[in-house]
N, C-alpha and C. Protein backbone atom coordinates (compact mmCIF):
# COMPACT_ATOMS: atom_id res chain seq x y z
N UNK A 1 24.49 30.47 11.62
CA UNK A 1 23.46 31.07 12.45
C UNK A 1 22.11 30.89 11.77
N UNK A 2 21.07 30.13 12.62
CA UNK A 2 19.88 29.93 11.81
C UNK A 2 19.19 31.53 12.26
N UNK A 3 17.49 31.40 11.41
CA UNK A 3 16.65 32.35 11.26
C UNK A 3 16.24 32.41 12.63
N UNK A 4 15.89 33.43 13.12
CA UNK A 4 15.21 34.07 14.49
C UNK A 4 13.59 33.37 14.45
N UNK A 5 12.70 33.03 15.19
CA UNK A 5 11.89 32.61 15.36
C UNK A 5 10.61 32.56 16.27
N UNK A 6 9.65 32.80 16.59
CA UNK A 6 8.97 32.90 18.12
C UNK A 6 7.86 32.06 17.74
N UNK A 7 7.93 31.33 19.33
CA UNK A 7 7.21 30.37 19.05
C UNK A 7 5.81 30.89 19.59
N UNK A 8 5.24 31.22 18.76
CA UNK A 8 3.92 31.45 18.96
C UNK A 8 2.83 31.24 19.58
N UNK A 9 2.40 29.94 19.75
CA UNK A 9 1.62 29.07 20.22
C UNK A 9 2.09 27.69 20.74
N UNK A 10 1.79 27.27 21.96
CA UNK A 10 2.57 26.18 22.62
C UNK A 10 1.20 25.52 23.55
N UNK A 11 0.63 24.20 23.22
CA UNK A 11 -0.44 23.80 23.78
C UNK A 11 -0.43 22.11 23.57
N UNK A 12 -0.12 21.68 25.09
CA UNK A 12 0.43 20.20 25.12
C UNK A 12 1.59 19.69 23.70
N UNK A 13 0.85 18.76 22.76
CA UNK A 13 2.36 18.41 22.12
C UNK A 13 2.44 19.21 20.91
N UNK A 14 1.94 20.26 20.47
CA UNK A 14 1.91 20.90 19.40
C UNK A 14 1.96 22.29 19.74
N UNK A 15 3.23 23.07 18.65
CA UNK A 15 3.40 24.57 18.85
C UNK A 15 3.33 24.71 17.04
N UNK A 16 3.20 26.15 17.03
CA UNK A 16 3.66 26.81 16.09
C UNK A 16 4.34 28.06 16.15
N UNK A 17 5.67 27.86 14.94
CA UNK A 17 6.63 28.88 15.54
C UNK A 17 6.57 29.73 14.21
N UNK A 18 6.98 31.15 14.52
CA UNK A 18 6.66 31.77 12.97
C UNK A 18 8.11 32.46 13.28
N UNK A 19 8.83 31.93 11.70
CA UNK A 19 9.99 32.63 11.47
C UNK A 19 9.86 34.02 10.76
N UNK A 20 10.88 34.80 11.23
CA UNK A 20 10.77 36.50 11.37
C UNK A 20 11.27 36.91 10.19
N UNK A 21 12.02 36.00 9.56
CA UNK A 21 12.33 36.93 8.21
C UNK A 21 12.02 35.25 6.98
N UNK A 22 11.62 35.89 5.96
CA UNK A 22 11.00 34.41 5.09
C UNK A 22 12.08 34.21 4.59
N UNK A 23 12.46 32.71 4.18
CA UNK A 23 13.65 32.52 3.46
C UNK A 23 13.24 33.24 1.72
N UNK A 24 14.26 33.57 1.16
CA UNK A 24 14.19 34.17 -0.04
C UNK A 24 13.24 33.85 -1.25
N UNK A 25 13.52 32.03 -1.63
CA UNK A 25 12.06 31.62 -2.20
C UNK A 25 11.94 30.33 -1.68
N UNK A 26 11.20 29.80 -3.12
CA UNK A 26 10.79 28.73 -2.42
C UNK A 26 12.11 27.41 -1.94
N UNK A 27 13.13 27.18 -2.68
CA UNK A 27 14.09 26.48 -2.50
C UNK A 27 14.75 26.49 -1.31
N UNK A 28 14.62 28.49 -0.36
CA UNK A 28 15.34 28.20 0.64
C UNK A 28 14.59 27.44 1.64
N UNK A 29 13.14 28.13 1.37
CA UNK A 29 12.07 27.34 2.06
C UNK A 29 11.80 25.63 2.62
N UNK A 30 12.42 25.03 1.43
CA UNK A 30 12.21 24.00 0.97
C UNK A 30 13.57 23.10 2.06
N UNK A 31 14.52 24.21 2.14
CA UNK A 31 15.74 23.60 2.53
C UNK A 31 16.03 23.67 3.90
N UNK A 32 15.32 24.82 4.78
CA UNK A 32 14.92 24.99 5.96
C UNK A 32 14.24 24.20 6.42
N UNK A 33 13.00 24.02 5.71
CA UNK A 33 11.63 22.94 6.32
C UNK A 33 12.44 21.57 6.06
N UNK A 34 13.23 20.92 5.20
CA UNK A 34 14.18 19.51 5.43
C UNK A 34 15.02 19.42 6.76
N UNK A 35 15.90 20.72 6.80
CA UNK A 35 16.76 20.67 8.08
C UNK A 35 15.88 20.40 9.10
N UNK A 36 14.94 21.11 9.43
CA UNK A 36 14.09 21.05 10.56
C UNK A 36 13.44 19.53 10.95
N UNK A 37 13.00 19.19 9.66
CA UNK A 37 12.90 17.45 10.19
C UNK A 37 13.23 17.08 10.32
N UNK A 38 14.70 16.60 9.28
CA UNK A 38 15.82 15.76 9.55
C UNK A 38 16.29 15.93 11.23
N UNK A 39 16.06 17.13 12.12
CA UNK A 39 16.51 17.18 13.35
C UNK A 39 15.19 16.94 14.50
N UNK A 40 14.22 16.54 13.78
CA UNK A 40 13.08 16.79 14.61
C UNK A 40 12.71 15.72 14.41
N UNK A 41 13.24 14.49 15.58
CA UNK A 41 13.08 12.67 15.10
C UNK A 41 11.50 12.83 16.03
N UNK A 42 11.26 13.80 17.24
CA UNK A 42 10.14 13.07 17.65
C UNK A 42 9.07 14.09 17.87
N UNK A 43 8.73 14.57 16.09
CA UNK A 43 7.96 14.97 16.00
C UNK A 43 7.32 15.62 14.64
N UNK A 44 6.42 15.73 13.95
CA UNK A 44 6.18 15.65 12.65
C UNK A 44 6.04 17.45 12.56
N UNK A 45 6.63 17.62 11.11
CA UNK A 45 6.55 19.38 11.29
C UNK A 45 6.17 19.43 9.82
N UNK A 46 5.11 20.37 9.77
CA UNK A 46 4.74 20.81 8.58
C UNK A 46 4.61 22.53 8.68
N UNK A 47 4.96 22.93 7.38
CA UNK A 47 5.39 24.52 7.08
C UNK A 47 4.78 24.86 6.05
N UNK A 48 4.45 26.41 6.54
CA UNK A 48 3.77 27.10 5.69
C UNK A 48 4.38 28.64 5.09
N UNK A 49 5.19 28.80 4.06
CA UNK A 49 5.76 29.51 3.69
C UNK A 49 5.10 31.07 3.27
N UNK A 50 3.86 30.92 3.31
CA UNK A 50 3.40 32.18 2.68
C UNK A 50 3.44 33.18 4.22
N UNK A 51 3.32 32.66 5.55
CA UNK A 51 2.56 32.52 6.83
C UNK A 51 3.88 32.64 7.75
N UNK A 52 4.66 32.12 6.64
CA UNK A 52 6.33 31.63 7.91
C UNK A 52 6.03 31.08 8.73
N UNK A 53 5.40 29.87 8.78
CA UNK A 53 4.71 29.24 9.78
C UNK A 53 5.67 27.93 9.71
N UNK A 54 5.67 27.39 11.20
CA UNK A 54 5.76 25.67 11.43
C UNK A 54 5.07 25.42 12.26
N UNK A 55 4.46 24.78 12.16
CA UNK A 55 3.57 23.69 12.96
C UNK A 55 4.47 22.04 13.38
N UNK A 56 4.69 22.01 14.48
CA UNK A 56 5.49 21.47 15.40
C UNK A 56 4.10 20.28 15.83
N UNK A 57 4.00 18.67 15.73
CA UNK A 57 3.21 18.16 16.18
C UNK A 57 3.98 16.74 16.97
N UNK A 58 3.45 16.86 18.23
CA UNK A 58 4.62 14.96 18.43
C UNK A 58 3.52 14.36 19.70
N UNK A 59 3.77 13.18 20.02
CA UNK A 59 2.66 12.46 20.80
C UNK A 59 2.34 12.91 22.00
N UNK A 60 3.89 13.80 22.65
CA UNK A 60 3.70 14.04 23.99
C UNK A 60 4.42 15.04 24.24
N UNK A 61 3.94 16.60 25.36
CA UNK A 61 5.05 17.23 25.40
C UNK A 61 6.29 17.13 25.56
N UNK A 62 6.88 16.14 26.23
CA UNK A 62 8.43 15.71 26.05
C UNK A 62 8.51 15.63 24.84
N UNK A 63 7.97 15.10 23.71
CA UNK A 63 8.44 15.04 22.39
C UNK A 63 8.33 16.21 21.82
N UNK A 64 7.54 17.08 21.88
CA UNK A 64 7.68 18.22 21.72
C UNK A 64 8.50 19.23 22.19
N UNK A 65 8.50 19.05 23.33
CA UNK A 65 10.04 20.18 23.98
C UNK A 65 11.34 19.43 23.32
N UNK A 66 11.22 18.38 23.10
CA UNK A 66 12.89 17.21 22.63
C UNK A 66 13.00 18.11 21.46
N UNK A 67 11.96 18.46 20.65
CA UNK A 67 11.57 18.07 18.98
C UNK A 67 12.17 20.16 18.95
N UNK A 68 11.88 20.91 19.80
CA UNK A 68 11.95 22.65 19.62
C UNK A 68 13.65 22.42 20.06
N UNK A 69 13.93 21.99 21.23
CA UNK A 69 15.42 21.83 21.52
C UNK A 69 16.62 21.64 20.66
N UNK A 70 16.06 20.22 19.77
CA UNK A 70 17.13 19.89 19.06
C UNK A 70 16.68 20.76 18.04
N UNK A 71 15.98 21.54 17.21
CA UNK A 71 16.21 22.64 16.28
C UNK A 71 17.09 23.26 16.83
N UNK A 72 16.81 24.08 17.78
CA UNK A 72 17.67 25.13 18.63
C UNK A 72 19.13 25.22 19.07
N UNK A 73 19.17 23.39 19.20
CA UNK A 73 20.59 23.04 19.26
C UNK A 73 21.34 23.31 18.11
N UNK A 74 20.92 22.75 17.04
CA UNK A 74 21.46 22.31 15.61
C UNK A 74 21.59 23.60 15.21
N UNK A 75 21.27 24.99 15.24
CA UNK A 75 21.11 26.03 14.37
C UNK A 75 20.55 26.06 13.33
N UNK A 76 19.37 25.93 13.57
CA UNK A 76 18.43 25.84 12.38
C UNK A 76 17.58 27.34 12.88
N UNK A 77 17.65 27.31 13.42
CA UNK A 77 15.83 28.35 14.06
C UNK A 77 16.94 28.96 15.71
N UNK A 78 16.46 30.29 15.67
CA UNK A 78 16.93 30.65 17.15
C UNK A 78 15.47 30.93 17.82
N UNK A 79 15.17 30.00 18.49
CA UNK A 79 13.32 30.33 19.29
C UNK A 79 13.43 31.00 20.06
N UNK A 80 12.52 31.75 20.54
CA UNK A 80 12.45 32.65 21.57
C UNK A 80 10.70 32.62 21.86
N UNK A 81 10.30 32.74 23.06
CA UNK A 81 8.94 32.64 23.55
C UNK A 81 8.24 33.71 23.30
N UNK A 82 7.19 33.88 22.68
CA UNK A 82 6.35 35.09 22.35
C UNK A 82 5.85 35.75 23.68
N UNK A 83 5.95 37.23 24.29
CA UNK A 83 5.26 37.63 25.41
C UNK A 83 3.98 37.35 24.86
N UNK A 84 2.95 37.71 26.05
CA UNK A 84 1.58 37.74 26.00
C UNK A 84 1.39 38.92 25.29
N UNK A 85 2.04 40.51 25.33
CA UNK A 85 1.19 41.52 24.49
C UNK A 85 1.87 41.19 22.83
N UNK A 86 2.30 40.18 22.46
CA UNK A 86 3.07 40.24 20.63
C UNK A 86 1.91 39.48 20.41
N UNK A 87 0.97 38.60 21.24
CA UNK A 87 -0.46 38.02 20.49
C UNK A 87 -1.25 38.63 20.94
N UNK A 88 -1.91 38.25 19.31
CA UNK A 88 -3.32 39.24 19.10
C UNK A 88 -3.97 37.96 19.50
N UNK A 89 -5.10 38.88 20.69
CA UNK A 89 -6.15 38.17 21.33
C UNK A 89 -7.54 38.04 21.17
N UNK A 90 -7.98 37.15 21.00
CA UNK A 90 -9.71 37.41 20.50
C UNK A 90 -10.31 37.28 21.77
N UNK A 91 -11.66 37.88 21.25
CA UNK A 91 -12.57 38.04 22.39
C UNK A 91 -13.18 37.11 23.55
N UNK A 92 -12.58 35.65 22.49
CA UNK A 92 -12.99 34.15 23.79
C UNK A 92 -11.89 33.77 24.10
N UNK A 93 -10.26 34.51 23.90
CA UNK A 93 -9.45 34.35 25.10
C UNK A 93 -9.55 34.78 26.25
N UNK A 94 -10.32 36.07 26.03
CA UNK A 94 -10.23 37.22 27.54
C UNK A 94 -10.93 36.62 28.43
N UNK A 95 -10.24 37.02 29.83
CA UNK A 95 -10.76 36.41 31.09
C UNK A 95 -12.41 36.79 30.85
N UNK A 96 -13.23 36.25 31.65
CA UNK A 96 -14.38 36.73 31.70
C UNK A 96 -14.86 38.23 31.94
N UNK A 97 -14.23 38.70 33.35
CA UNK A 97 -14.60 39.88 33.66
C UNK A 97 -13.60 40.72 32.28
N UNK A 98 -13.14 40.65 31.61
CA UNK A 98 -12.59 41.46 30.84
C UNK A 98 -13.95 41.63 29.43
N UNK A 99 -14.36 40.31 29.62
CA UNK A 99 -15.33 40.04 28.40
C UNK A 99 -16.31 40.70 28.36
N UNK A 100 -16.65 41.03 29.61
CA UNK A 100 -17.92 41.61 30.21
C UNK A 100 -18.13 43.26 30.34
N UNK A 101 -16.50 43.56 30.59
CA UNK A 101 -16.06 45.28 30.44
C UNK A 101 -16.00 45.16 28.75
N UNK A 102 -15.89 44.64 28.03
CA UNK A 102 -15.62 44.93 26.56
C UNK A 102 -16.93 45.08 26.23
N UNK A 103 -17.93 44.40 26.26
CA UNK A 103 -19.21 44.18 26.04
C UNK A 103 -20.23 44.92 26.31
N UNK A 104 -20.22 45.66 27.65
CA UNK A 104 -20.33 46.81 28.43
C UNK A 104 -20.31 48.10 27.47
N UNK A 105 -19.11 48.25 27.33
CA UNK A 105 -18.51 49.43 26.69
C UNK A 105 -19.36 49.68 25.03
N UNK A 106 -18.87 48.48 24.87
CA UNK A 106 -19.73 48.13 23.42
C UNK A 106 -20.68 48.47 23.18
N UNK A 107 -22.03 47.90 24.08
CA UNK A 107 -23.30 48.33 23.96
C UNK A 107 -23.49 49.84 24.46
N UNK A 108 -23.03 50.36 25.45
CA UNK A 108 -23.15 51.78 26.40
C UNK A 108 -22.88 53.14 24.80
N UNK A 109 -21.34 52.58 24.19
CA UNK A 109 -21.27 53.31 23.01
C UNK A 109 -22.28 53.11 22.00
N UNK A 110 -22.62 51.75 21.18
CA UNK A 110 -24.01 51.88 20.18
C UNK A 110 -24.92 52.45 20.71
N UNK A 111 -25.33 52.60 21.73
CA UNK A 111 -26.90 52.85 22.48
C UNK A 111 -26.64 54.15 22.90
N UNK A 112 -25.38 54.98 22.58
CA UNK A 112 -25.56 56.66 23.46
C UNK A 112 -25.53 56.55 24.82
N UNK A 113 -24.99 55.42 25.21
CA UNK A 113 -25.26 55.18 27.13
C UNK A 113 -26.65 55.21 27.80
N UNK A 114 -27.41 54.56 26.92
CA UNK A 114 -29.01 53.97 26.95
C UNK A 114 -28.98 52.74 27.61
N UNK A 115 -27.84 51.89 27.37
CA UNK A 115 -27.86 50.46 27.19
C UNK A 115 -26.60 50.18 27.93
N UNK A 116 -26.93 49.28 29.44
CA UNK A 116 -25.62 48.54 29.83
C UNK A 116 -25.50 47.10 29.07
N UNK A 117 -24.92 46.34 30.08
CA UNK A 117 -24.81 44.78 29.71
C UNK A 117 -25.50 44.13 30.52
N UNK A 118 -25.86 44.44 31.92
CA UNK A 118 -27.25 44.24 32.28
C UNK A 118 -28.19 44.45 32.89
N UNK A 119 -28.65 45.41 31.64
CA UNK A 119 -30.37 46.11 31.69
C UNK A 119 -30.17 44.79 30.14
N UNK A 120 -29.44 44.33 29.26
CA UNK A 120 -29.85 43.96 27.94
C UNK A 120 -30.28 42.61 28.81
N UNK A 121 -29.05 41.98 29.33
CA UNK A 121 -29.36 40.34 29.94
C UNK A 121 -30.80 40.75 30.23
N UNK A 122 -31.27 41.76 31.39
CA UNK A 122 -32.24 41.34 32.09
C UNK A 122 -33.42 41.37 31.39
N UNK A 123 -33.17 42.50 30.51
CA UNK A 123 -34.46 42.33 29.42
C UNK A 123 -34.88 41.54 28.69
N UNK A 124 -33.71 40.91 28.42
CA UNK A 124 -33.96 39.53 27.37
C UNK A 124 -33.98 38.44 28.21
N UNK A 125 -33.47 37.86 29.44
CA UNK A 125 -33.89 37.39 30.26
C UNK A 125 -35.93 37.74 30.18
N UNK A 126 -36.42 38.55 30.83
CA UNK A 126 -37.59 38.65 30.86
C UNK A 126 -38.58 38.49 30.00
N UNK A 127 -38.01 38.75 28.56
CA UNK A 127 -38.58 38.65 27.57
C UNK A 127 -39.02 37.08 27.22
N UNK A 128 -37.87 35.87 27.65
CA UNK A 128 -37.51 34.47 27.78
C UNK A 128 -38.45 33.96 28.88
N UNK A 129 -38.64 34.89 30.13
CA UNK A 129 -39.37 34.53 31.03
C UNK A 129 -40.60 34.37 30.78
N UNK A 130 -40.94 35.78 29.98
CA UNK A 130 -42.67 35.61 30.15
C UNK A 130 -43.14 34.62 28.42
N UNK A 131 -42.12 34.67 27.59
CA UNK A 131 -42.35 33.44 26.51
C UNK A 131 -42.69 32.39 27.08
N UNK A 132 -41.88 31.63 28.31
CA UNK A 132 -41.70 30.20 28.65
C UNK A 132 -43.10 30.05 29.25
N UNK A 133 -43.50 31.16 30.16
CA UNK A 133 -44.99 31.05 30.99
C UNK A 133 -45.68 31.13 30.03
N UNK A 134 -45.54 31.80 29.02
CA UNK A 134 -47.22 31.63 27.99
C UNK A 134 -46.92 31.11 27.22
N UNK A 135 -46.04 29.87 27.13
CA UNK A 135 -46.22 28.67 26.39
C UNK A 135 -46.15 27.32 27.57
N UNK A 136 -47.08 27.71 29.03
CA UNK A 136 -47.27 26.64 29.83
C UNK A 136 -46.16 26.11 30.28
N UNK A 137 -45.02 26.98 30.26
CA UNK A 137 -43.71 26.07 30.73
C UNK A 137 -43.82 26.98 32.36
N UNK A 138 -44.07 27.23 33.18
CA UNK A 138 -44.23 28.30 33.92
C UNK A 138 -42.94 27.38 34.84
N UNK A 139 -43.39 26.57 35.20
CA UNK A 139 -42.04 25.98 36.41
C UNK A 139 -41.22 24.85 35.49
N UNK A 140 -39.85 24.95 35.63
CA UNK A 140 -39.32 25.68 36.22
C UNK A 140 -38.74 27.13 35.45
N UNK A 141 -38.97 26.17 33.83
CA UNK A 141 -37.92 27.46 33.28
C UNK A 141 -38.39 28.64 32.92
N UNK A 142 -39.94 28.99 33.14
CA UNK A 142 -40.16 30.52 33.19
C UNK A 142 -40.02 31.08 34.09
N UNK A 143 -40.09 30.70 35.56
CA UNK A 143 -39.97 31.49 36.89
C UNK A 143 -38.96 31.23 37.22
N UNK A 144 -37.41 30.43 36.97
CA UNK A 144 -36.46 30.84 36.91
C UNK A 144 -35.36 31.76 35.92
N UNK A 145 -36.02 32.15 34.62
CA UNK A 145 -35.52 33.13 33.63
C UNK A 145 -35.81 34.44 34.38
N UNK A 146 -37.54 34.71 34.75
CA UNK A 146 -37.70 36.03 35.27
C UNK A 146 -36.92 35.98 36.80
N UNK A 147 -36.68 35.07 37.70
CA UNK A 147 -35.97 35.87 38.65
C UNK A 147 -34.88 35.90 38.26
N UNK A 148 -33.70 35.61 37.34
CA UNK A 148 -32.79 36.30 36.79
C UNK A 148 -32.96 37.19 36.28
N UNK A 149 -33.85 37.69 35.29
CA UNK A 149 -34.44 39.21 34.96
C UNK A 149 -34.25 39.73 35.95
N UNK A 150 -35.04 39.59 36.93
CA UNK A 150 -35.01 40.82 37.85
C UNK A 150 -33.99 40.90 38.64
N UNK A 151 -33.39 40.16 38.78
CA UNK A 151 -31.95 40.31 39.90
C UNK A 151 -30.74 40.87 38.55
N UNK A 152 -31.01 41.21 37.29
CA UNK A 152 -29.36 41.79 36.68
C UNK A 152 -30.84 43.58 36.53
N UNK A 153 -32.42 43.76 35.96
CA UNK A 153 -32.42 44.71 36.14
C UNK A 153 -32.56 45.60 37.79
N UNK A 154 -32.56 44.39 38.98
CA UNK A 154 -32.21 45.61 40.28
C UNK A 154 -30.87 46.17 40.46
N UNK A 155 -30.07 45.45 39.67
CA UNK A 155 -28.83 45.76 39.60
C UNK A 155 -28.09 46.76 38.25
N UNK A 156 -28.85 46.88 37.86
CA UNK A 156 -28.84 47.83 35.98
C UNK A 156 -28.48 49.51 36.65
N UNK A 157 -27.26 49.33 36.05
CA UNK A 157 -26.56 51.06 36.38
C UNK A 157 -27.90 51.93 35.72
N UNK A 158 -28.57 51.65 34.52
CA UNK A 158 -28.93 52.55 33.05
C UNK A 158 -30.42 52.88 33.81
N UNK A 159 -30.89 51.80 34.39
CA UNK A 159 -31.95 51.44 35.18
C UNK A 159 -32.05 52.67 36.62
N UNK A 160 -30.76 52.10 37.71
CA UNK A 160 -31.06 53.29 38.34
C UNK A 160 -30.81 54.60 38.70
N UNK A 161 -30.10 54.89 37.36
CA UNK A 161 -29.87 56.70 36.99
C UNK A 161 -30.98 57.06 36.78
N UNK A 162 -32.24 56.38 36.62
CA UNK A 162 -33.11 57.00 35.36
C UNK A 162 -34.28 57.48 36.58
């Protein structure tokens, strides 16, 4: 019975799978990461033991799904697909509108709820606007910065509580 495994990351011909328990030292390490190639003809795998990491690389996803299979076959690794909540997500995975509620929140808390996300665009928008006009750029890109100014502050929650 090989080590349990989830494959972490899976994006065209390259994954990385992180095994769940580390082999003991470096020798078992050493003897795992051989099996795994020796069975992995179509596709190059390099491992990182501190990380329990493999990095799975081959020309094409068929070689890559061939290359996770025959581990799986052989008993080397038992893979299993990572859900979406076991990865940690950074802030330029999140959908947009999620990016925008995080960001929101963000500023509303530093600022005491002074500050949305856009009263800041529109201000700095405007601020961009009236730079571009008094450095003679007036059309197009100063009188199109300020009517974006003003179309996120007619729309500024912070704006029309006040």
């Amino acid at each position: 019975m090989g080590y349990a495994a989830k494959i972490q990351h899976k994006t065209g011909a390259r994954a990385r799978v992180q095994i769940a328990q580390r082999p003991d030292d470096e020798e078992a390490w050493n003897n795992v990461l051989q099996e795994v190639r020796r069975h992995t003809q179509s596709a190059k795998v390099r491992g990182n033991r501190t990380t329990r990491s493999l990095v799975f690389e081959a020309e094409d996803t068929l070689g890559l799904d061939e290359a996770l299979r025959s581990v799986g076959e052989a008993g080397i690794l038992e893979l299993i697909e990572a859900s979406p909540k076991d990865r940690k997500i950074g802030v330029w995975e999140l959908p947009i509108k999620d990016w925008q509620e995080v960001s929101d929140q963000f500023l509303r808390q530093i600022s005491e709820g002074r500050l949305d996300l856009r009263s800041t665009l529109g201000f700095s928008l405007l601020a961009l606007g009236i730079r571009q006009s008094l450095k003679a750029k007036f059309l197009p890109a100063g009188l199109t910065l300020l009517i974006y100014a003003l179309t996120f502050l007619k729309r500024s929650e912070v704006l029309s509580e006040s």
